[in-house]
Protein backbone atom coordinates (compact mmCIF):
# COMPACT_ATOMS: atom_id res chain seq x y z
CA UNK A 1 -24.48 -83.49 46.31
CA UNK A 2 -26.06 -82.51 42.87
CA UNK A 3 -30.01 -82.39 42.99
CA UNK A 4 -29.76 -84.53 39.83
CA UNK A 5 -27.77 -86.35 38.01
CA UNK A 6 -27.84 -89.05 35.48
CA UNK A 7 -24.79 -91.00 33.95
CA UNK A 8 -24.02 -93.57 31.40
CA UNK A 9 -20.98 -95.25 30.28
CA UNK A 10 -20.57 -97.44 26.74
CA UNK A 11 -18.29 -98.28 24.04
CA UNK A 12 -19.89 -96.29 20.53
CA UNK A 13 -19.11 -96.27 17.39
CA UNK A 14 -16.99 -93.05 16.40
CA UNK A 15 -19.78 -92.60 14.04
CA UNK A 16 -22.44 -92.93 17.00
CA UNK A 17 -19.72 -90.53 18.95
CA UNK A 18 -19.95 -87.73 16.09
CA UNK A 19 -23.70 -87.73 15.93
CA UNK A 20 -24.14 -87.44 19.56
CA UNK A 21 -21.73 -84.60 19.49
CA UNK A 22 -23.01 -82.71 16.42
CA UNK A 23 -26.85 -83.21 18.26
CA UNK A 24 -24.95 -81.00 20.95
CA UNK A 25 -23.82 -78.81 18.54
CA UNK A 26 -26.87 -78.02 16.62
CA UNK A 27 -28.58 -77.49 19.99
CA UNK A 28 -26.06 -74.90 21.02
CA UNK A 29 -26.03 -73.13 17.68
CA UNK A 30 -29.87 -72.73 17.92
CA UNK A 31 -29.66 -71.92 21.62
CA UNK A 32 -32.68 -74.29 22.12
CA UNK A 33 -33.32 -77.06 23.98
CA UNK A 34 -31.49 -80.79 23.48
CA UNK A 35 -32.62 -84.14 24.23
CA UNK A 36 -29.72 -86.50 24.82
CA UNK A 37 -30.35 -89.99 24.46
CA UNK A 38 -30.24 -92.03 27.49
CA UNK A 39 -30.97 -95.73 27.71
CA UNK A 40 -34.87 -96.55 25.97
CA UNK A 41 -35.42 -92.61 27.05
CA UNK A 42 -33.94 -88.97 26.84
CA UNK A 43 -32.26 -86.44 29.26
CA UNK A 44 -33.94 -82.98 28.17
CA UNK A 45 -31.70 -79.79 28.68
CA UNK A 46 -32.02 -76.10 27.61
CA UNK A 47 -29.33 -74.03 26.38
CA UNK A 48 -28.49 -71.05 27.77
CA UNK A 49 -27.00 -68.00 25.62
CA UNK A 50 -23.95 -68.00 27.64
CA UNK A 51 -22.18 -71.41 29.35
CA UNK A 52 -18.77 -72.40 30.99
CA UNK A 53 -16.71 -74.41 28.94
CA UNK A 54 -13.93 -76.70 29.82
CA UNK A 55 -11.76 -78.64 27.10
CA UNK A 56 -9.40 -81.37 28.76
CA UNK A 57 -7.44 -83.87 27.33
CA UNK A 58 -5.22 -86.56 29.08
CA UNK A 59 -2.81 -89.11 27.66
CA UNK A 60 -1.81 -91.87 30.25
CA UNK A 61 -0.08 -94.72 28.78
CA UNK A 62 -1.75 -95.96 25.90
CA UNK A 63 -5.11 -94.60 27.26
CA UNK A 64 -6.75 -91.10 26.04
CA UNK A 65 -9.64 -89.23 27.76
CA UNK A 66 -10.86 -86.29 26.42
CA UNK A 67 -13.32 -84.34 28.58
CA UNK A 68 -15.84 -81.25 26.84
CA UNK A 69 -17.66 -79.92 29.75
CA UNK A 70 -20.14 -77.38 29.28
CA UNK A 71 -22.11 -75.89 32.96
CA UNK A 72 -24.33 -73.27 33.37
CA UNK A 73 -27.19 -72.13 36.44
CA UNK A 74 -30.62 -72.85 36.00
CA UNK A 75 -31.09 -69.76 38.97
CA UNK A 76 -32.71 -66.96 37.40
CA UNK A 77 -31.62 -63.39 38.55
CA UNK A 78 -33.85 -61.84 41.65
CA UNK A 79 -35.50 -59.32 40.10
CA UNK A 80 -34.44 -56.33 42.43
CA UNK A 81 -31.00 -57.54 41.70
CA UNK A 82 -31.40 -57.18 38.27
CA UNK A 83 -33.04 -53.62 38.54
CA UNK A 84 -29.85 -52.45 40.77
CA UNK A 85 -27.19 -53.63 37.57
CA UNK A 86 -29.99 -51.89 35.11
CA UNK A 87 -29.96 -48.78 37.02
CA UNK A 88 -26.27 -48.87 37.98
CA UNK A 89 -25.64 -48.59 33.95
CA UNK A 90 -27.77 -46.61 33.00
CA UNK A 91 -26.26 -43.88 35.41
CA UNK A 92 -22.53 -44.79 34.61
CA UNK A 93 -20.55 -42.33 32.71
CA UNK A 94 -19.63 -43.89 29.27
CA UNK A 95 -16.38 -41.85 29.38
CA UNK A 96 -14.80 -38.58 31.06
CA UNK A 97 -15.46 -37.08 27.27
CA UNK A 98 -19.59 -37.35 27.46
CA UNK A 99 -19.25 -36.49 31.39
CA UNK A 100 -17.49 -33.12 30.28
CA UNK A 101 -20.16 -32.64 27.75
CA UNK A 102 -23.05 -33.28 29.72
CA UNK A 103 -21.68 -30.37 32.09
CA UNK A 104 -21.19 -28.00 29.29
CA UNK A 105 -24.43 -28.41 28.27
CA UNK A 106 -26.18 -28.41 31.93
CA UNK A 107 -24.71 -25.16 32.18
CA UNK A 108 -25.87 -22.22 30.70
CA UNK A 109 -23.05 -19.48 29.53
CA UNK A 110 -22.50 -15.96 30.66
CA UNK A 111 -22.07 -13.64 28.03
């Protein structure tokens, strides 16, 4: 079960449609935060830089549904976690050329 969640069905405009969807839009271009209206109030959300997207669409009979789903975590990485991946790339090998190369120069040479 989802700690929160808020729903709303009604019947809008496609104008009232294209302005709730370009509100989306600039939100996600920004990468700030959105407040979606929802009955007398708002549903405040912040973008993350990255997100899951999902782009359905469904034609039964004379009926369409088309779905744009968008999910993301609110968890924040632990920070020893994070160290670990930091320190994990930072002693990766960008390539068997620069590992050679960092030998070569490690090494002093005999004359």
């Amino acid at each position: 079960m989802s700690d929160v969640k808020v729903e709303r069905k009604e019947l809008v405009s496609r104008e009232d449609a294209a302005g709730l969807l370009a509100l989306v839009s600039r939100a996600f271009a920004a990468g700030s935060d959105v407040g979606l209206p929802f009955g007398g109030g708002d549903v405040s959300l912040r973008i993350p830089d990255k997100v899951q997207a999902e782009f359905e669409v469904e034609v039964d009979g004379t009926e369409v549904e088309v779905e744009l789903e968008f999910k993301w975590s609110t968890a924040r990485p632990a920070p020893a976690a994070r160290e670990t991946r930091e320190k994990t790339a930072k002693a990766r090998p960008s390539g068997a050329g620069s590992a050679s190369r960092s030998a070569k120069t490690q090494r002093p040479r005999k004359r």
